[in-house]
N, C-alpha and C. Protein backbone atom coordinates (compact mmCIF):
# COMPACT_ATOMS: atom_id res chain seq x y z
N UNK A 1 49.33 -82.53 140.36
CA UNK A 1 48.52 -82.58 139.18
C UNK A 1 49.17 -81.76 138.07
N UNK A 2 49.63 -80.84 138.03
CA UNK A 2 49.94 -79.69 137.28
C UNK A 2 51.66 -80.13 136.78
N UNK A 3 52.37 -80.79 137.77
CA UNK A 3 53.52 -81.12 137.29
C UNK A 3 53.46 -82.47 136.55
N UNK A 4 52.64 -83.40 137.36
CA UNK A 4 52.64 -84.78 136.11
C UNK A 4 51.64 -84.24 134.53
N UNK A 5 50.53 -83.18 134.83
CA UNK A 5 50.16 -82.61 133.58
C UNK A 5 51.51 -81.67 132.72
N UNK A 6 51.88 -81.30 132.94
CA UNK A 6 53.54 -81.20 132.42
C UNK A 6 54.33 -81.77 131.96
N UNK A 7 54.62 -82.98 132.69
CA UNK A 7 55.34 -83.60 131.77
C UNK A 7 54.79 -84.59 130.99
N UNK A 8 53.30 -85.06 130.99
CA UNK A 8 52.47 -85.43 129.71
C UNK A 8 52.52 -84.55 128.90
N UNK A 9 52.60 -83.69 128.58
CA UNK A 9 52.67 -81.79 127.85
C UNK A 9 53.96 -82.27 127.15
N UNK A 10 54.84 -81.94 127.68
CA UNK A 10 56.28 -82.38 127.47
C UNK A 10 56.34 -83.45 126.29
N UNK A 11 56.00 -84.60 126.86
CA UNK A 11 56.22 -86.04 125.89
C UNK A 11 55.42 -85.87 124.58
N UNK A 12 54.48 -85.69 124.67
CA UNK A 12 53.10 -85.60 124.10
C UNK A 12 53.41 -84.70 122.97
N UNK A 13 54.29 -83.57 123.31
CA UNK A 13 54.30 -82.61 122.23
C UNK A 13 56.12 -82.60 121.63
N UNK A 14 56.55 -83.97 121.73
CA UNK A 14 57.98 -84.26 121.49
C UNK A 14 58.75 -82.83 122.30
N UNK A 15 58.72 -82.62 123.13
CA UNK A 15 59.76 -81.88 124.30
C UNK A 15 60.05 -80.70 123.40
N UNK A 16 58.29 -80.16 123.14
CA UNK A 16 58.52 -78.51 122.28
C UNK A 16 57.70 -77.94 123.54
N UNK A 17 56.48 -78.24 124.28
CA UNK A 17 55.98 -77.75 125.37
C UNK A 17 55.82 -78.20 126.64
N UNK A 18 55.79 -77.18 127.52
CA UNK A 18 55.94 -77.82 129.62
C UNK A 18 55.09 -76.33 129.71
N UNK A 19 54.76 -76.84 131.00
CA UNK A 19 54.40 -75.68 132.44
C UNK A 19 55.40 -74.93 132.86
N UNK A 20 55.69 -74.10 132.19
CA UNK A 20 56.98 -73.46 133.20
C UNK A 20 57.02 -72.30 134.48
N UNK A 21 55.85 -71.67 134.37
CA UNK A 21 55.07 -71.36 135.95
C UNK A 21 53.85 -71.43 135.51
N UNK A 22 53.07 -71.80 136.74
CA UNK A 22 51.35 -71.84 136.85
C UNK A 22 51.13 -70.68 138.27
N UNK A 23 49.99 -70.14 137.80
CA UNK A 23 49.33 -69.32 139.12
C UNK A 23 48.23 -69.81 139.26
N UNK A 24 47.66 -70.27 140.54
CA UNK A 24 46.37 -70.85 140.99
C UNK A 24 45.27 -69.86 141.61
N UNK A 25 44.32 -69.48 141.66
CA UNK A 25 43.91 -68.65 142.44
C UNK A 25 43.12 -69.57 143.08
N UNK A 26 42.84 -69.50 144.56
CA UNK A 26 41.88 -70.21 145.39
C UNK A 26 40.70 -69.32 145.19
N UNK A 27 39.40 -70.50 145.62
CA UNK A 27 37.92 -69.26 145.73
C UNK A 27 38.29 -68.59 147.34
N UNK A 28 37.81 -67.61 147.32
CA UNK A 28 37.85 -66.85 148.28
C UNK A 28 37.45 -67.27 149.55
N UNK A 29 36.24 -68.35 149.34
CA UNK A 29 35.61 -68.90 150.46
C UNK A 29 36.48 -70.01 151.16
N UNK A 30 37.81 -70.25 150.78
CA UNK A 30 38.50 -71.28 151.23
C UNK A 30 39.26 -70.70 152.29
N UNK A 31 39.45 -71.64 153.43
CA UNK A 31 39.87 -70.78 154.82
C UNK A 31 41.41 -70.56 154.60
N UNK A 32 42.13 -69.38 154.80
CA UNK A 32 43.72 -69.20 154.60
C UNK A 32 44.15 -70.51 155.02
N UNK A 33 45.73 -70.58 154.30
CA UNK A 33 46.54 -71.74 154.99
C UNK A 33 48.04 -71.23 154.99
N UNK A 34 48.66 -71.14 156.17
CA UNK A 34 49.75 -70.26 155.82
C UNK A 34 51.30 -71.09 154.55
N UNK A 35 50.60 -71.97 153.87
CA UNK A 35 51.41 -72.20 152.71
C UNK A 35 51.06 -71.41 151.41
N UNK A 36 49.71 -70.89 151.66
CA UNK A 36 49.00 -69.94 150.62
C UNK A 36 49.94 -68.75 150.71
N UNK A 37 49.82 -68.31 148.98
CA UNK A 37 50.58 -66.86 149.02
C UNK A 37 49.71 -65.99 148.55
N UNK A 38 49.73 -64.58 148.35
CA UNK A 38 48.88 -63.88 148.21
C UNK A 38 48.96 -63.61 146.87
N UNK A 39 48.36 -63.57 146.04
CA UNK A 39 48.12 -63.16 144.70
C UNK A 39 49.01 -61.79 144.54
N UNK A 40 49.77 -61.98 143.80
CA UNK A 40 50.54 -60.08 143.40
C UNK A 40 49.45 -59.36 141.93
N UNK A 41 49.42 -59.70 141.19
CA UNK A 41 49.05 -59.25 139.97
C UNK A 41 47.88 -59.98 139.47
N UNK A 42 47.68 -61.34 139.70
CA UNK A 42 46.18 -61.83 139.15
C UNK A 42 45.51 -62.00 140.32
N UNK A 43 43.86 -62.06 139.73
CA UNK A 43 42.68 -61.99 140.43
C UNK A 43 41.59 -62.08 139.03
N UNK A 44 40.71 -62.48 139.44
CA UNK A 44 39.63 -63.14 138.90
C UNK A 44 38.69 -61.97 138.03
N UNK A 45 39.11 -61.02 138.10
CA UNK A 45 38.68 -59.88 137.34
C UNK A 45 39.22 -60.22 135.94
N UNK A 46 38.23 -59.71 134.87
CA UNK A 46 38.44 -60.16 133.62
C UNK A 46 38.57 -58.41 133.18
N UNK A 47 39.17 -58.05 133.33
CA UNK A 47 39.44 -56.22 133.35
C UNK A 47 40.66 -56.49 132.11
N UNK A 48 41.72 -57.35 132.88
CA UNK A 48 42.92 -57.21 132.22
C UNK A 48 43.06 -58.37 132.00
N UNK A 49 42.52 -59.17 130.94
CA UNK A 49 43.10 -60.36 130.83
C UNK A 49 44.64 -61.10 130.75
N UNK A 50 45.47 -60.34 130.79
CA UNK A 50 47.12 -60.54 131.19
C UNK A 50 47.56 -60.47 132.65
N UNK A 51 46.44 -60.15 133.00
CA UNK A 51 46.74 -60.11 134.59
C UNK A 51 46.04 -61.26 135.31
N UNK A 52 44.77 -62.01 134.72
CA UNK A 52 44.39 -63.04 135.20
C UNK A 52 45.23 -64.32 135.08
N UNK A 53 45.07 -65.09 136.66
CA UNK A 53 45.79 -65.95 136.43
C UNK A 53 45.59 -67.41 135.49
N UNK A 54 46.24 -68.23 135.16
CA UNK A 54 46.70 -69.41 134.45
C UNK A 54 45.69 -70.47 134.42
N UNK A 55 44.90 -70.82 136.49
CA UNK A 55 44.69 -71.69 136.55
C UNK A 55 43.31 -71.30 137.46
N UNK A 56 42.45 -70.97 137.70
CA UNK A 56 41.01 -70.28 138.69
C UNK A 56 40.65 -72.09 139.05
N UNK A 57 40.15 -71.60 140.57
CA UNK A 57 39.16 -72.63 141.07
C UNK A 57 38.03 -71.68 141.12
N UNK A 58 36.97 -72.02 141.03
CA UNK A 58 35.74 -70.97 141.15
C UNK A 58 34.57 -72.13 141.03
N UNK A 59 33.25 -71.58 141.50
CA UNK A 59 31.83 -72.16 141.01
C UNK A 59 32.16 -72.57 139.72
N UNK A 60 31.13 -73.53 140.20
CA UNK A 60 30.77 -74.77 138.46
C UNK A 60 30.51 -73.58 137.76
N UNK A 61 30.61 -73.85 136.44
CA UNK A 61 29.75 -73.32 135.02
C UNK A 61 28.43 -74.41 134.80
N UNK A 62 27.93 -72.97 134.48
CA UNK A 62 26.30 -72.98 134.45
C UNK A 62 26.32 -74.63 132.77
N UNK A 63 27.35 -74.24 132.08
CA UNK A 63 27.50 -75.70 130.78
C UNK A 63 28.24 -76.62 131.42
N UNK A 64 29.12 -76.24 131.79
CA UNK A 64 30.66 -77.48 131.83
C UNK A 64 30.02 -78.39 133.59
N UNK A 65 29.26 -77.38 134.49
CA UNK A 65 29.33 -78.23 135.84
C UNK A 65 30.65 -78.05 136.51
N UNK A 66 30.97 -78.96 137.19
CA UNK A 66 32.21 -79.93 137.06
C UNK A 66 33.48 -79.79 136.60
N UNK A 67 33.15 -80.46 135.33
CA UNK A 67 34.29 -80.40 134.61
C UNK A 67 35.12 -79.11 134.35
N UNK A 68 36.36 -79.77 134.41
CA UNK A 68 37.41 -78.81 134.26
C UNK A 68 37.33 -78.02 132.23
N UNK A 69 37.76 -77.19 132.40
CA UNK A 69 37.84 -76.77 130.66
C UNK A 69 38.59 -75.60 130.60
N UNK A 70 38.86 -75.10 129.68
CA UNK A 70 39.83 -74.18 129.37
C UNK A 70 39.01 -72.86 128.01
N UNK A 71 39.60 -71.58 128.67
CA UNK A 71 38.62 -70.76 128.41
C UNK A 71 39.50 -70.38 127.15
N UNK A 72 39.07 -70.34 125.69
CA UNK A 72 39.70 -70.54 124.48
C UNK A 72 39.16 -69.65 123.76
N UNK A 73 39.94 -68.45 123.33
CA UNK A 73 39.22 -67.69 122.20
C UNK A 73 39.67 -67.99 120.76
N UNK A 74 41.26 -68.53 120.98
CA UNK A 74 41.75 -68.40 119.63
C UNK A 74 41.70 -69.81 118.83
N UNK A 75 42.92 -69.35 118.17
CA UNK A 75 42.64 -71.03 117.27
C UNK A 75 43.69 -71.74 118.07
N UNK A 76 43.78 -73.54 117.53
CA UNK A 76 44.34 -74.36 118.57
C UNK A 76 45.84 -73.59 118.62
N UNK A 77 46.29 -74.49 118.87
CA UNK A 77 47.80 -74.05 119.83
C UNK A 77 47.99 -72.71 120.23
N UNK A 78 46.94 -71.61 120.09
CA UNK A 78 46.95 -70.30 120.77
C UNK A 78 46.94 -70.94 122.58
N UNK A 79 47.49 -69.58 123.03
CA UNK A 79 47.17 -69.59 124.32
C UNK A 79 45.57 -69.05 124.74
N UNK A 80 45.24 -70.15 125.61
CA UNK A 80 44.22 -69.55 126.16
C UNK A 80 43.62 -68.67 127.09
N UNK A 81 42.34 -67.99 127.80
CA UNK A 81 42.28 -67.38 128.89
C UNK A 81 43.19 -67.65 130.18
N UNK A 82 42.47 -69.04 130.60
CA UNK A 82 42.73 -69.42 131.90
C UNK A 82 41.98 -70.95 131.50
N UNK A 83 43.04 -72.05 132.44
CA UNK A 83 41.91 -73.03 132.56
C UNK A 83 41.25 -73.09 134.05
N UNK A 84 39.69 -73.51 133.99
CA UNK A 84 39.49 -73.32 134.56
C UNK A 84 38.43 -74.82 136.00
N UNK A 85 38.79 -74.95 137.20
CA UNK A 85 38.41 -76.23 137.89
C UNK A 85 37.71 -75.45 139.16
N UNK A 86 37.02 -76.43 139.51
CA UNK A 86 35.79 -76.34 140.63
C UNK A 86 36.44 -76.80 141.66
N UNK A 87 35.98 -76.57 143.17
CA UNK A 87 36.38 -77.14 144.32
C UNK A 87 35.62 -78.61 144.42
N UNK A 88 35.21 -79.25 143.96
CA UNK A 88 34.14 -80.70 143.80
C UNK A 88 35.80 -81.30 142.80
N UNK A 89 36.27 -80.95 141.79
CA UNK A 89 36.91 -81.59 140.80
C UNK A 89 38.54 -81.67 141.68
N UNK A 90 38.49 -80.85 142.45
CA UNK A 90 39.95 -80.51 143.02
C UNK A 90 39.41 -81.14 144.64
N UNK A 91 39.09 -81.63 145.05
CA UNK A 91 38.54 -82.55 146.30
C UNK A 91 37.94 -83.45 146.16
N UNK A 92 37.46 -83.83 144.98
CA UNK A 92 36.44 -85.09 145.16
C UNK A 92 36.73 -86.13 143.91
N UNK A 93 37.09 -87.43 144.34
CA UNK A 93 37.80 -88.32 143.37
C UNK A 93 37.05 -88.81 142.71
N UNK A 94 35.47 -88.49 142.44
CA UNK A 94 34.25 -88.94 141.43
C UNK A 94 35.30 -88.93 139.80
N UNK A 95 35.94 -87.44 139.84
CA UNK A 95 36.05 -87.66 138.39
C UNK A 95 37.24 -88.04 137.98
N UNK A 96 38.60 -88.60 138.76
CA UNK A 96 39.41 -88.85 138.18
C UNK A 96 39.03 -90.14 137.21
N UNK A 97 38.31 -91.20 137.83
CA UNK A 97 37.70 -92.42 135.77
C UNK A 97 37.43 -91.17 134.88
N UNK A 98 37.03 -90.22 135.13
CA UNK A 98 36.94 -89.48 133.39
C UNK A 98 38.59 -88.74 133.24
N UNK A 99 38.90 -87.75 133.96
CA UNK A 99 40.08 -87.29 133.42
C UNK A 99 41.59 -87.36 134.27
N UNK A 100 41.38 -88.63 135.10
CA UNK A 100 42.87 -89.02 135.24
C UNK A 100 43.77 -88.44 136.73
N UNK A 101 44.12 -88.66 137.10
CA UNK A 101 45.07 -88.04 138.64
C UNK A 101 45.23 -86.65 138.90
N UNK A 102 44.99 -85.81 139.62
CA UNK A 102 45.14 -84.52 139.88
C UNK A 102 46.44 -84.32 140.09
């Protein structure tokens, strides 16, 4: 998901922007898998926002549900918080008709 969202990124923005690392954090409640790595520096604490990672799976939002969204303080082409997806959006193929292949 994250690499074909990349190189739509890529095309899309005439080959000025890509993914060039992503950090995922799993919810906690997900059982280890020894391809999982351990988080060095981000975690879901909003303490240090430079230390949170890129990409959170976590509980729905109480607005969004579901849907995936991206946590945005600034103006467009700023970087944002984190974007952020549910374990329902990242396992369950209800929503790729709205936003497309994981």
């Amino acid at each position: 998901m994250v690499k074909s969202a990349s190189i739509f990124l890529y095309n899309a923005t005439k080959q000025r922007a890509y993914f060039r690392d992503v950090k995922i954090l799993l919810p906690i409640t997900w059982s280890p898998q020894p391809h999982y790595q351990r988080p060095k520096t981000q975690s879901y604490e909003k303490v240090k926002a430079e230390m949170m990672a890129d990409v959170i799976i976590a509980n729905p939002h109480t607005k969004y549900g579901d849907d995936p969204y991206t946590l945005q303080y600034g103006q467009c082409g700023e970087k944002g918080r984190y974007i952020h997806f549910t374990e329902k959006f990242m396992l369950n193929d209800i929503l790729i008709k709205v936003y497309g292949e994981r």
